[in-house]
PDB file of N, CA and C in Angstrom:
ATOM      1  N   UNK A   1      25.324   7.440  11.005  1.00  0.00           N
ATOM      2  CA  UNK A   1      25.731   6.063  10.834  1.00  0.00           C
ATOM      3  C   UNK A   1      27.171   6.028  10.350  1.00  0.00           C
ATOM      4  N   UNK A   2      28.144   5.409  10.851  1.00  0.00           N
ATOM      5  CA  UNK A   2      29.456   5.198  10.715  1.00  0.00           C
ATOM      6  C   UNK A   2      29.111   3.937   9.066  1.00  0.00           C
ATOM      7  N   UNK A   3      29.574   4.569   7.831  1.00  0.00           N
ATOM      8  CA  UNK A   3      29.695   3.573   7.309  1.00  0.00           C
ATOM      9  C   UNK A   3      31.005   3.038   6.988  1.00  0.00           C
ATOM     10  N   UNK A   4      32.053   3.411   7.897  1.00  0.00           N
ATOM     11  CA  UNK A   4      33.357   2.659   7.757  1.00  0.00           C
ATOM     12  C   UNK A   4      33.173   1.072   8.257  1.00  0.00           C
ATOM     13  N   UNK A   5      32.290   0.921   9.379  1.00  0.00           N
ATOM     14  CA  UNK A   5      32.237  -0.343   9.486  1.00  0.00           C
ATOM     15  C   UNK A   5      31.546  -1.084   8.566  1.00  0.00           C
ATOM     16  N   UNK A   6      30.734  -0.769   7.627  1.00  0.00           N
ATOM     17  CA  UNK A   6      29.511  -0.972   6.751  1.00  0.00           C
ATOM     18  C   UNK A   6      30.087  -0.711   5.421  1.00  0.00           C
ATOM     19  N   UNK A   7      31.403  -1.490   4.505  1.00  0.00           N
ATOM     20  CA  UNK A   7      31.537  -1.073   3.496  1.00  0.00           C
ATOM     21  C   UNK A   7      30.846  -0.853   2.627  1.00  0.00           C
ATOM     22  N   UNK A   8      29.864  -2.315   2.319  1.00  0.00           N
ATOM     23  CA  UNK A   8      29.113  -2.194   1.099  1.00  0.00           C
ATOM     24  C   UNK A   8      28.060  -1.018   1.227  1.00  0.00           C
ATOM     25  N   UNK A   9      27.679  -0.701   2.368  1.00  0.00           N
ATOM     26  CA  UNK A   9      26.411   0.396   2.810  1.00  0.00           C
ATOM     27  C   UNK A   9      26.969   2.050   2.024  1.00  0.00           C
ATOM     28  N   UNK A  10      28.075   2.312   2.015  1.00  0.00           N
ATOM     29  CA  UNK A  10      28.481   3.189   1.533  1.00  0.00           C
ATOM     30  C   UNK A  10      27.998   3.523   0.011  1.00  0.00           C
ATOM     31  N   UNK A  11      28.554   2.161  -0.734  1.00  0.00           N
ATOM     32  CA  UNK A  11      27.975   2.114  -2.334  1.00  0.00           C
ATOM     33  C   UNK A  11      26.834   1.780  -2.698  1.00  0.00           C
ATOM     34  N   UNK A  12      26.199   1.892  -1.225  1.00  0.00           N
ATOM     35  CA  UNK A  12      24.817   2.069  -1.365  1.00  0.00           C
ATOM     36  C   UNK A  12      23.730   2.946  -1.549  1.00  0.00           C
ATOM     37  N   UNK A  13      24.301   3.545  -0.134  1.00  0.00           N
ATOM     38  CA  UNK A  13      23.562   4.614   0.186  1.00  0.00           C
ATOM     39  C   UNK A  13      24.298   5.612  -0.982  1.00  0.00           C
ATOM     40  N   UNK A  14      25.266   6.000  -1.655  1.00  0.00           N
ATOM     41  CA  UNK A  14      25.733   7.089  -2.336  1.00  0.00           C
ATOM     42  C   UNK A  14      24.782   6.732  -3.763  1.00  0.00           C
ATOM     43  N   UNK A  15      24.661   5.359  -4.326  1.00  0.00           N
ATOM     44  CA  UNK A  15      24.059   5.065  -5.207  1.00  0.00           C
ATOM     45  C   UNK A  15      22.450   5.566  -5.024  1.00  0.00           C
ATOM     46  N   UNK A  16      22.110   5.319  -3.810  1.00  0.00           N
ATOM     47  CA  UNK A  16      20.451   5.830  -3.315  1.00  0.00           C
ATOM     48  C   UNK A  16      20.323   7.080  -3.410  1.00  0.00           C
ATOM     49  N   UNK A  17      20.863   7.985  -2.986  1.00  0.00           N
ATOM     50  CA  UNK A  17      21.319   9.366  -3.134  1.00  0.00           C
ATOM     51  C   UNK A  17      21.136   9.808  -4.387  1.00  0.00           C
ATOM     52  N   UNK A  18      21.774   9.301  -5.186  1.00  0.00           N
ATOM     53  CA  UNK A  18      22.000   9.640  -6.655  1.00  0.00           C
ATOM     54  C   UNK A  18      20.837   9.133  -7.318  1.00  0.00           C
ATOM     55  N   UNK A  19      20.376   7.884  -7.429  1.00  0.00           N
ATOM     56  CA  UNK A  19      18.961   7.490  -8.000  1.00  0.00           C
ATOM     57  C   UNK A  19      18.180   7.378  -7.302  1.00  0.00           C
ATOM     58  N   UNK A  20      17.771   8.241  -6.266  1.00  0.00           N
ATOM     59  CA  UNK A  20      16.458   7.949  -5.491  1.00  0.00           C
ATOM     60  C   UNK A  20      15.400   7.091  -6.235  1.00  0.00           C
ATOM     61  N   UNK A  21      14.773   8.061  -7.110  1.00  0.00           N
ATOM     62  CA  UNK A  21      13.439   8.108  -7.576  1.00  0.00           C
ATOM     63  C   UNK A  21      13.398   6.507  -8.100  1.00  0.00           C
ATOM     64  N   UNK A  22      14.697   6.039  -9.027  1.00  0.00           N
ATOM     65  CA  UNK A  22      14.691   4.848  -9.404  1.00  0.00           C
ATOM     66  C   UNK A  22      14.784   3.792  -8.371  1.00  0.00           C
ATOM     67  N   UNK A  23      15.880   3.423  -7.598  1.00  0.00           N
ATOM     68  CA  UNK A  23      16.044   2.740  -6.724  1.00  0.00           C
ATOM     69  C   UNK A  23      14.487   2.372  -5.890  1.00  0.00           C
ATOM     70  N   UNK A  24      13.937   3.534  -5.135  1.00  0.00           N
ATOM     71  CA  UNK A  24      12.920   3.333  -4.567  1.00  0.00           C
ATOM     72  C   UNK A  24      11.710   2.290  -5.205  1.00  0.00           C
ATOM     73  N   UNK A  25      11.304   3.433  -6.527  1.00  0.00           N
ATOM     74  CA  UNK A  25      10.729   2.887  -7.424  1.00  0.00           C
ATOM     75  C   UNK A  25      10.861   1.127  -7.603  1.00  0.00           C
ATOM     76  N   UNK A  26      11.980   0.754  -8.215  1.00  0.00           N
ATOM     77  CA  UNK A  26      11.860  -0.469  -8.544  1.00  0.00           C
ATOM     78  C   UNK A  26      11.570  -1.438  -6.847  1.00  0.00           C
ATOM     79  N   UNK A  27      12.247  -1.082  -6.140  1.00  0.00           N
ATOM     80  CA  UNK A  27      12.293  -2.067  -4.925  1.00  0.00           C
ATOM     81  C   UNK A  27      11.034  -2.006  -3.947  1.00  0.00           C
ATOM     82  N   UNK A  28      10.001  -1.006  -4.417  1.00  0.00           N
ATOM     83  CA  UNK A  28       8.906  -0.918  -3.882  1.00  0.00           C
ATOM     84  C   UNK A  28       7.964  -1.864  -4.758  1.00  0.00           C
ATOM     85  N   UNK A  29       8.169  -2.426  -6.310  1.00  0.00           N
ATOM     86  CA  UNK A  29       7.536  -2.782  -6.824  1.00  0.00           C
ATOM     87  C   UNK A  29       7.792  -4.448  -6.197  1.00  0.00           C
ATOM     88  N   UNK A  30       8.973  -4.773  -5.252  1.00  0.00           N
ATOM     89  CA  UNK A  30       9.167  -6.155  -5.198  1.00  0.00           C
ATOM     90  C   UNK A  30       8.048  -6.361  -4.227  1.00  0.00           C
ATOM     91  N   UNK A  31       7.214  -7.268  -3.875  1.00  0.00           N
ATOM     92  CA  UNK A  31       6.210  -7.714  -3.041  1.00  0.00           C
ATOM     93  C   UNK A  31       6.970  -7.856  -1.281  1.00  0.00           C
ATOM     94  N   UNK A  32       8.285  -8.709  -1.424  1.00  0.00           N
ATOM     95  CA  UNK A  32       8.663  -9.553  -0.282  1.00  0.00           C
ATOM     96  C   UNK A  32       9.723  -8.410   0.447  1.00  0.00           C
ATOM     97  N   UNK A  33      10.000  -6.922   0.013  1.00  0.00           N
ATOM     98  CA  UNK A  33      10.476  -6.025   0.430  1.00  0.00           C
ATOM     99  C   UNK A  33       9.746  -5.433   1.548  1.00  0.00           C
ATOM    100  N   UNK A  34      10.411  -5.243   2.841  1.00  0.00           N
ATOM    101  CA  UNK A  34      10.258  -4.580   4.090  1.00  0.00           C
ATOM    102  C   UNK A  34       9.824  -3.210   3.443  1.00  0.00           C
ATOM    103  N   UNK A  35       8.771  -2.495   3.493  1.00  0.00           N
ATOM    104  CA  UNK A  35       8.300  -1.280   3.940  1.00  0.00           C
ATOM    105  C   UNK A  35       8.929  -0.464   4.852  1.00  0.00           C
ATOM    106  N   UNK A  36       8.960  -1.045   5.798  1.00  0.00           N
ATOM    107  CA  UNK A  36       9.338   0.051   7.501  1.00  0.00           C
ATOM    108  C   UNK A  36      11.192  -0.109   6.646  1.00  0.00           C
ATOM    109  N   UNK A  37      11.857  -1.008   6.147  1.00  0.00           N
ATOM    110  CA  UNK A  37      13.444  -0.614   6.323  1.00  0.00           C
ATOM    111  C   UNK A  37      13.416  -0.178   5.422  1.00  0.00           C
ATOM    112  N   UNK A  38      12.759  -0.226   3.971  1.00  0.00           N
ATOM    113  CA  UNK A  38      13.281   0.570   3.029  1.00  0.00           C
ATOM    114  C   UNK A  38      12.673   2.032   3.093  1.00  0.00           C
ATOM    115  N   UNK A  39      11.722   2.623   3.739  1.00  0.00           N
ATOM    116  CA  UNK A  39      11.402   3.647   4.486  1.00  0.00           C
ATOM    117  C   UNK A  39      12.861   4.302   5.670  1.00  0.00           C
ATOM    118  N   UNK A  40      13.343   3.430   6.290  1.00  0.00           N
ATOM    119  CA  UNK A  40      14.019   4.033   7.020  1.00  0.00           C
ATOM    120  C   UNK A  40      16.083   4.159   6.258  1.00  0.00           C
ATOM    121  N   UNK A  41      15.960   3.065   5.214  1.00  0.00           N
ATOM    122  CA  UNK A  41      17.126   3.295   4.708  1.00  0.00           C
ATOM    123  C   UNK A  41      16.675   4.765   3.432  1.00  0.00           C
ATOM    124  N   UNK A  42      15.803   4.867   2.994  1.00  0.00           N
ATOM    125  CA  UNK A  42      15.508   6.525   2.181  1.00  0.00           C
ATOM    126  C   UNK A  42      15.971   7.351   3.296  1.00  0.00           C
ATOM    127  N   UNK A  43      15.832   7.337   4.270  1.00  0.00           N
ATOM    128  CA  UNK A  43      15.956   8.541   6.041  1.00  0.00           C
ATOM    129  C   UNK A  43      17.347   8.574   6.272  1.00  0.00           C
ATOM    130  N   UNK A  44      18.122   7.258   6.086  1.00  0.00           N
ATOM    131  CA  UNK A  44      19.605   7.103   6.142  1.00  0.00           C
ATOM    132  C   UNK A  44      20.249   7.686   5.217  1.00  0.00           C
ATOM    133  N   UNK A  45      20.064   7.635   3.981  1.00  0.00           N
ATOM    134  CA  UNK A  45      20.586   7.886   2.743  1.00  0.00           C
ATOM    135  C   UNK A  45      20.539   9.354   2.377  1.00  0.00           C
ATOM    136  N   UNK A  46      19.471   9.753   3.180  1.00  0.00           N
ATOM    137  CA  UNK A  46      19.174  11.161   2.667  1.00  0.00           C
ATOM    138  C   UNK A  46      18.587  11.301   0.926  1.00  0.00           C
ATOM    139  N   UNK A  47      17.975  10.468   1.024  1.00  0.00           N
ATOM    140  CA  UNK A  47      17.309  10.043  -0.367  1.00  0.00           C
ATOM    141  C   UNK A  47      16.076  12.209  -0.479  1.00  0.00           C
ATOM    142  N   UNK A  48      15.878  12.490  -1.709  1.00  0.00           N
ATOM    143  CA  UNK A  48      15.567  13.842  -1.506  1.00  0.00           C
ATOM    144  C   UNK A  48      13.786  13.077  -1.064  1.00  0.00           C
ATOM    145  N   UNK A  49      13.469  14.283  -1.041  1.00  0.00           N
ATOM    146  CA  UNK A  49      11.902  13.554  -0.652  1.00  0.00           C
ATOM    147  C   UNK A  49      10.732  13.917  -1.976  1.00  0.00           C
ATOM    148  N   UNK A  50      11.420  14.368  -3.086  1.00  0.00           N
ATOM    149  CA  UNK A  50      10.797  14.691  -4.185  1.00  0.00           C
ATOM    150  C   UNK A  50      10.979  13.783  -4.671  1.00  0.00           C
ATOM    151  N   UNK A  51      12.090  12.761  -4.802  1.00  0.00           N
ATOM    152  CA  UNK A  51      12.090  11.488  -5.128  1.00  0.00           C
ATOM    153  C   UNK A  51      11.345  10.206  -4.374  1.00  0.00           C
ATOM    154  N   UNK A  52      11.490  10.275  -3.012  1.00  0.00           N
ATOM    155  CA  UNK A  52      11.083   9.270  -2.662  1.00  0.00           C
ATOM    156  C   UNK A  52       9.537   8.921  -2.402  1.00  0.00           C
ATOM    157  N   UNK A  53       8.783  10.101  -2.561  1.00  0.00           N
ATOM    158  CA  UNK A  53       7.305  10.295  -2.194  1.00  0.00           C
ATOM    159  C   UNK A  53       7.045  10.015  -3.607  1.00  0.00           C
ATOM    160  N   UNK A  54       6.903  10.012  -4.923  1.00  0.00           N
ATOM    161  CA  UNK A  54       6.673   9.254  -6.214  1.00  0.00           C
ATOM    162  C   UNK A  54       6.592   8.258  -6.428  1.00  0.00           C
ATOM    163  N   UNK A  55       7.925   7.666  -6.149  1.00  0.00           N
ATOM    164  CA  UNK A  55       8.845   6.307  -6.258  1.00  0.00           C
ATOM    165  C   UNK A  55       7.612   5.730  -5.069  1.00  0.00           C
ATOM    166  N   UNK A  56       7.560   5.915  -4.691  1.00  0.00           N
ATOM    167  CA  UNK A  56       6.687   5.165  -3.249  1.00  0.00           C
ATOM    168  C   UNK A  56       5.478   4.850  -3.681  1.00  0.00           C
ATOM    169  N   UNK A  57       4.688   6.160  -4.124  1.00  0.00           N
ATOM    170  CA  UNK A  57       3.140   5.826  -4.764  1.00  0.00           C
ATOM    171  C   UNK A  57       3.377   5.115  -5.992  1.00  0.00           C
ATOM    172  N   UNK A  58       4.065   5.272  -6.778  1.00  0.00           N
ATOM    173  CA  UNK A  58       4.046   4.676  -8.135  1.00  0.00           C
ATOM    174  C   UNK A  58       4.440   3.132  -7.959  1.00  0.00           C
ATOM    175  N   UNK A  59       5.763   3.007  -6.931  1.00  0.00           N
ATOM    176  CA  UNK A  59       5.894   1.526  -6.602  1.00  0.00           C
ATOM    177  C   UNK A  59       4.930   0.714  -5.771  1.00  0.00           C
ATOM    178  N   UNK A  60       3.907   0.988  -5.422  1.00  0.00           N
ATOM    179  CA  UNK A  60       2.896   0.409  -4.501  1.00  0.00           C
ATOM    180  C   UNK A  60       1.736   0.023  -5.054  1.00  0.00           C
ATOM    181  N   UNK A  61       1.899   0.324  -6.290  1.00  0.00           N
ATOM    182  CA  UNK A  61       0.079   0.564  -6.815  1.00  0.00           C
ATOM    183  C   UNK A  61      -0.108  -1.287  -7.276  1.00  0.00           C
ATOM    184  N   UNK A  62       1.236  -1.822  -8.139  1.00  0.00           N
ATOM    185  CA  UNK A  62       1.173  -2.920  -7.946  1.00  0.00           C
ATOM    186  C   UNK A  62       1.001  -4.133  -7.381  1.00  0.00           C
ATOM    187  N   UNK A  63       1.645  -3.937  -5.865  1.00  0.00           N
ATOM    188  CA  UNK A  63       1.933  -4.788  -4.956  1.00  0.00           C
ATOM    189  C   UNK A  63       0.865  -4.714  -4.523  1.00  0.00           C
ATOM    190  N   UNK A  64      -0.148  -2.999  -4.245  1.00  0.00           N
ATOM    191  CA  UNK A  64      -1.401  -3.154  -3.526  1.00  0.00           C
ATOM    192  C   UNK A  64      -2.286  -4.030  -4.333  1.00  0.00           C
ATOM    193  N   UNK A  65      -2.388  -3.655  -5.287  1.00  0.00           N
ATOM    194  CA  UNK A  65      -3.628  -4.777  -6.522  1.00  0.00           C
ATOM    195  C   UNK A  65      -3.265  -5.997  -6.156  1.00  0.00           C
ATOM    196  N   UNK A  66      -2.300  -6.710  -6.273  1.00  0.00           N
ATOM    197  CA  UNK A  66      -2.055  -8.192  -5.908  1.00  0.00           C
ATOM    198  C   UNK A  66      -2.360  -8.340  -4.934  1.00  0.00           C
ATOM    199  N   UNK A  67      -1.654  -7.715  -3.593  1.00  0.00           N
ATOM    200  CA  UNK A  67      -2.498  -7.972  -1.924  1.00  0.00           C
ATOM    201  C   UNK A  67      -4.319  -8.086  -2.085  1.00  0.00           C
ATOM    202  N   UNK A  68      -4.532  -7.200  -2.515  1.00  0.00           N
ATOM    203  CA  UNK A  68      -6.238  -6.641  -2.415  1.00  0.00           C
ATOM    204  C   UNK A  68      -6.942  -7.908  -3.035  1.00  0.00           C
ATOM    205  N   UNK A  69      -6.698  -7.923  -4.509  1.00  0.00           N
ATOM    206  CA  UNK A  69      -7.073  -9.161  -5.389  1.00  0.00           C
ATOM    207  C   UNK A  69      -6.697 -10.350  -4.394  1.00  0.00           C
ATOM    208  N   UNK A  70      -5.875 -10.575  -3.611  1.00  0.00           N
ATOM    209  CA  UNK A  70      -5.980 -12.057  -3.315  1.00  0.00           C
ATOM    210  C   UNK A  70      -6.709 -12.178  -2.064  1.00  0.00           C
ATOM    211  N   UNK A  71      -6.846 -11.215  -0.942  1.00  0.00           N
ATOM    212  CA  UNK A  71      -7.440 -10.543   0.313  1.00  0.00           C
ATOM    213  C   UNK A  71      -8.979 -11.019  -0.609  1.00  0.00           C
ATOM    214  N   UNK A  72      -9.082 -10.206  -1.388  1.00  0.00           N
ATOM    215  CA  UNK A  72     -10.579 -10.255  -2.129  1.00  0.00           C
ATOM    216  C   UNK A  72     -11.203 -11.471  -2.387  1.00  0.00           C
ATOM    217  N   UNK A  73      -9.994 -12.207  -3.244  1.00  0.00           N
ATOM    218  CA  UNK A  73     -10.872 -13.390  -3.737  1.00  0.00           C
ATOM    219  C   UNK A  73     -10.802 -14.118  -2.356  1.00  0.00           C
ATOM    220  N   UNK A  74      -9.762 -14.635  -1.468  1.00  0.00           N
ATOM    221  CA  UNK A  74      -9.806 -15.806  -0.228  1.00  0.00           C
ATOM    222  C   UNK A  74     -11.309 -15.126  -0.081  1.00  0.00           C
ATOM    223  N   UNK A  75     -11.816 -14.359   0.435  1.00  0.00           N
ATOM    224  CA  UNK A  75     -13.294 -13.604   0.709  1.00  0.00           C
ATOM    225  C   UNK A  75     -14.416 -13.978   0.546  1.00  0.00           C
ATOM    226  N   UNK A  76     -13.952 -14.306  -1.306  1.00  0.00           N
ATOM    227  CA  UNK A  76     -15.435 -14.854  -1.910  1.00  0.00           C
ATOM    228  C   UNK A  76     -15.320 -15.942  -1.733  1.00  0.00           C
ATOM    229  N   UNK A  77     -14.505 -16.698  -1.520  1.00  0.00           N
ATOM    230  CA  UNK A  77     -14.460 -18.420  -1.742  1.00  0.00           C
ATOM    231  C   UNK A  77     -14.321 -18.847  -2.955  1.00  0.00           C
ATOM    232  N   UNK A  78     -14.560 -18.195  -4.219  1.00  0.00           N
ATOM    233  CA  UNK A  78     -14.404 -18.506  -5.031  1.00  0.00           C
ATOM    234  C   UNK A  78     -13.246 -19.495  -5.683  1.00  0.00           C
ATOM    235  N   UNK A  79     -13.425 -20.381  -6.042  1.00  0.00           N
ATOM    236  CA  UNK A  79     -11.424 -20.906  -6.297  1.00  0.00           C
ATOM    237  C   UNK A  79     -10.983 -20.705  -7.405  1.00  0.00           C
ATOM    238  N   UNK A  80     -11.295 -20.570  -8.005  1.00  0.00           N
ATOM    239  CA  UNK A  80     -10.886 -19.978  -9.681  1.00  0.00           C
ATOM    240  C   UNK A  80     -10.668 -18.448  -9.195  1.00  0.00           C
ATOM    241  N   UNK A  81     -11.373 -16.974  -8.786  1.00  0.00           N
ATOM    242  CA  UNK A  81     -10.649 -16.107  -8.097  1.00  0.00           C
ATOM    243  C   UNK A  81      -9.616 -16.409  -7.645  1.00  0.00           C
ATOM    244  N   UNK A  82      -9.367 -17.041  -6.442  1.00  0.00           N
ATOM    245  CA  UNK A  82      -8.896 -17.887  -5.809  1.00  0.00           C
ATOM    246  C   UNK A  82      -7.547 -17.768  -6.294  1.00  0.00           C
ATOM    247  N   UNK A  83      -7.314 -18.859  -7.872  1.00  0.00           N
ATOM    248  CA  UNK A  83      -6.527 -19.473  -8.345  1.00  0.00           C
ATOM    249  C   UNK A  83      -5.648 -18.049  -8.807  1.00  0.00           C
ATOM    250  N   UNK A  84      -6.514 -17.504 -10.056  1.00  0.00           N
ATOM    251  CA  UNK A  84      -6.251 -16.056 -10.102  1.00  0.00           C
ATOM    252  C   UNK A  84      -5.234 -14.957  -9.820  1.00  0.00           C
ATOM    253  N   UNK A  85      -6.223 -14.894  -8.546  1.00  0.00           N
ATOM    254  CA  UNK A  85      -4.856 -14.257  -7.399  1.00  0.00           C
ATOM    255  C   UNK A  85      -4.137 -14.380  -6.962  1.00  0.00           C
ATOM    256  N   UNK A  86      -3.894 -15.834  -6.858  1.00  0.00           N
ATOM    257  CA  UNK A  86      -2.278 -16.472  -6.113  1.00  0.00           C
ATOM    258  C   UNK A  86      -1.952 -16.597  -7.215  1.00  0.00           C
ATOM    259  N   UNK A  87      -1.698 -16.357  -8.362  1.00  0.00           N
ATOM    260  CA  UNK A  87      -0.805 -16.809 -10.107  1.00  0.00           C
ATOM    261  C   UNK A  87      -0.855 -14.970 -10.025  1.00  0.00           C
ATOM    262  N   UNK A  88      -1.627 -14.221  -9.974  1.00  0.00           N
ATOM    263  CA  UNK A  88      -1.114 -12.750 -10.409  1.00  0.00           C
ATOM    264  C   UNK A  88      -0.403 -12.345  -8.982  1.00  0.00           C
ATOM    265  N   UNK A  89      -0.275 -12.836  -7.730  1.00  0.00           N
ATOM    266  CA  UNK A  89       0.952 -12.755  -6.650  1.00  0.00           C
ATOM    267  C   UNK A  89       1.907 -13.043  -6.974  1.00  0.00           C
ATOM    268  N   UNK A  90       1.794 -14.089  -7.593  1.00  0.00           N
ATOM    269  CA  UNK A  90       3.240 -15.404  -7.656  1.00  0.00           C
ATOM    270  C   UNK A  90       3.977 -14.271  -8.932  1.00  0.00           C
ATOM    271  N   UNK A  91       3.002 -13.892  -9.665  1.00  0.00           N
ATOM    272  CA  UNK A  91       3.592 -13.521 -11.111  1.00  0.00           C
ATOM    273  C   UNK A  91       4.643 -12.448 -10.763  1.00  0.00           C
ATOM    274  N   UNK A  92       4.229 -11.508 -10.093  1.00  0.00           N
ATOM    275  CA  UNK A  92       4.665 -10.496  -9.613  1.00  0.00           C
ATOM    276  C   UNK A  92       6.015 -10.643  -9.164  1.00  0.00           C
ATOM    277  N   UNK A  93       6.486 -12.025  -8.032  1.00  0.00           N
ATOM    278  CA  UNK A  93       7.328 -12.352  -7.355  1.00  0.00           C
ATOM    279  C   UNK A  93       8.892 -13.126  -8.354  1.00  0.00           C
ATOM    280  N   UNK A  94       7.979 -13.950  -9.460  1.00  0.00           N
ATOM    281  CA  UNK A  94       8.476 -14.351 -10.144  1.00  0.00           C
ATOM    282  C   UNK A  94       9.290 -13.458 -11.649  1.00  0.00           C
ATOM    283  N   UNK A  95       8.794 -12.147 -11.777  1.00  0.00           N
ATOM    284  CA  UNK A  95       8.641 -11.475 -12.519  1.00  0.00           C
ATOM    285  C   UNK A  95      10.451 -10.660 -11.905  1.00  0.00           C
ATOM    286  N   UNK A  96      10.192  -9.820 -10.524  1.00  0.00           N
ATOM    287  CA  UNK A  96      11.109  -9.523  -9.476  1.00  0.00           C
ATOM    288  C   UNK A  96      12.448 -10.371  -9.781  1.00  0.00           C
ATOM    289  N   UNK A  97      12.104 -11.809  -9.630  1.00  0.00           N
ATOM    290  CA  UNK A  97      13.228 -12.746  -9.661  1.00  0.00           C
ATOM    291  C   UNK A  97      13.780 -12.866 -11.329  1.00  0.00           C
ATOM    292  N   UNK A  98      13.275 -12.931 -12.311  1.00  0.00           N
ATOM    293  CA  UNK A  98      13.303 -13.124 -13.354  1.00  0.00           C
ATOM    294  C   UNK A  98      14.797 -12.207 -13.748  1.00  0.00           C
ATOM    295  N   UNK A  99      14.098 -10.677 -13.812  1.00  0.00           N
ATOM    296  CA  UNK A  99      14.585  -9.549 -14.166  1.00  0.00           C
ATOM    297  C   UNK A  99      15.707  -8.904 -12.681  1.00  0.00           C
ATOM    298  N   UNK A 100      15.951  -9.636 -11.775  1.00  0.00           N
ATOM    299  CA  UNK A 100      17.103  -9.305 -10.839  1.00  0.00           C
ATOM    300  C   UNK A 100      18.546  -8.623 -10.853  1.00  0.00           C
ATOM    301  N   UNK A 101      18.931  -9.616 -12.084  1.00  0.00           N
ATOM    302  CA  UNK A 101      20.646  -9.198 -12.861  1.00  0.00           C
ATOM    303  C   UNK A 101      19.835  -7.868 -13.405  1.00  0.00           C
ATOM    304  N   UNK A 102      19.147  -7.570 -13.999  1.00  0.00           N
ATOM    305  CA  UNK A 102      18.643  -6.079 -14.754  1.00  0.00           C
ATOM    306  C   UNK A 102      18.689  -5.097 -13.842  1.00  0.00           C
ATOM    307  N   UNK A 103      17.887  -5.309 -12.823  1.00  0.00           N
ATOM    308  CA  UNK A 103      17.547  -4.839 -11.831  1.00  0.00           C
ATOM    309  C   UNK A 103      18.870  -4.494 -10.757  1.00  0.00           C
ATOM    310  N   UNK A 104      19.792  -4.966 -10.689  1.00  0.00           N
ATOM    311  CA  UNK A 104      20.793  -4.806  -9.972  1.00  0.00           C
ATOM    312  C   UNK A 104      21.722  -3.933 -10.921  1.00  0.00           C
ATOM    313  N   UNK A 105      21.863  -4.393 -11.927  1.00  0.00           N
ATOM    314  CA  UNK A 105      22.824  -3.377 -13.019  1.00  0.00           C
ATOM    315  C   UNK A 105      22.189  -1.734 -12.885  1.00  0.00           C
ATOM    316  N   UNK A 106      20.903  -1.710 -13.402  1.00  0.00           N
ATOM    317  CA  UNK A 106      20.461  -0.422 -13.149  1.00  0.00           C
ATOM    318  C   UNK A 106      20.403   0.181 -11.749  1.00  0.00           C
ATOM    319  N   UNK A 107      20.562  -0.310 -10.612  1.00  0.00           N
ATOM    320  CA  UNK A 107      20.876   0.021  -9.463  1.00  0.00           C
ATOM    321  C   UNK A 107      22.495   0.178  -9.212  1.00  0.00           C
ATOM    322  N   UNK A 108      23.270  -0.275  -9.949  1.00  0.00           N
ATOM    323  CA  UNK A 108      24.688   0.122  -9.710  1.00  0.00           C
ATOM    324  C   UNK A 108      24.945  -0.499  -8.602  1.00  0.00           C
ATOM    325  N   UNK A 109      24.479  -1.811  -8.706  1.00  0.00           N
ATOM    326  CA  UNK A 109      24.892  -3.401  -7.619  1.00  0.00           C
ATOM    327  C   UNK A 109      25.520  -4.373  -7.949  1.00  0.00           C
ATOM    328  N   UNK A 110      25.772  -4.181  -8.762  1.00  0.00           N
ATOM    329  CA  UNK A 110      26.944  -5.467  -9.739  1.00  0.00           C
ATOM    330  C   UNK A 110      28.509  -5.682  -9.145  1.00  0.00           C
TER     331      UNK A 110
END
């Protein structure tokens, strides 16, 4: 990948490089994050794979419980489940947004 045309991609990918394990980590924990690109920008980056295979399971375990829990309750019909699971989705999303400026500083995105 030519990142002369791609400035910002540069202080990206060198930043990914350098904090795999973190980078991955946190941006796997966001819900509304692409899978397949942030999978294929670790492949770009040359992210190590001792980092990114951690960062991956450890960032997923969250996002899966919220999917599952709300998959689960629509299921039962229940609406209080129901309610539940779309407030521990939302929380998650809202949580992501909350802590962003944090989240970008420790990524070396500022």
């Amino acid at each position: 990948m030519n990142v002369d045309r791609y400035p910002w991609s540069e202080k990206l990918f060198t930043q990914m490089e350098r904090r795999g394990f973190l980078y991955f980590f946190v941006l796997r924990l966001i819900p509304l994050v692409s899978f397949d690109l942030l999978s294929y920008a670790g492949g770009i980056s040359r992210v190590r794979f001792r980092a990114f295979v951690p960062a991956t399971v450890l960032g997923m375990i969250p996002g899966t419980f919220a999917y599952s829990f709300l998959g689960a309750s629509l299921a039962s019909g229940n609406v209080t489940t129901i309610f539940i699971a779309a407030l521990v989705f939302v929380g998650l999303i809202v949580v992501t947004y909350i802590f962003r400026k944090t989240v970008k500083k420790w990524l070396g995105l500022n």
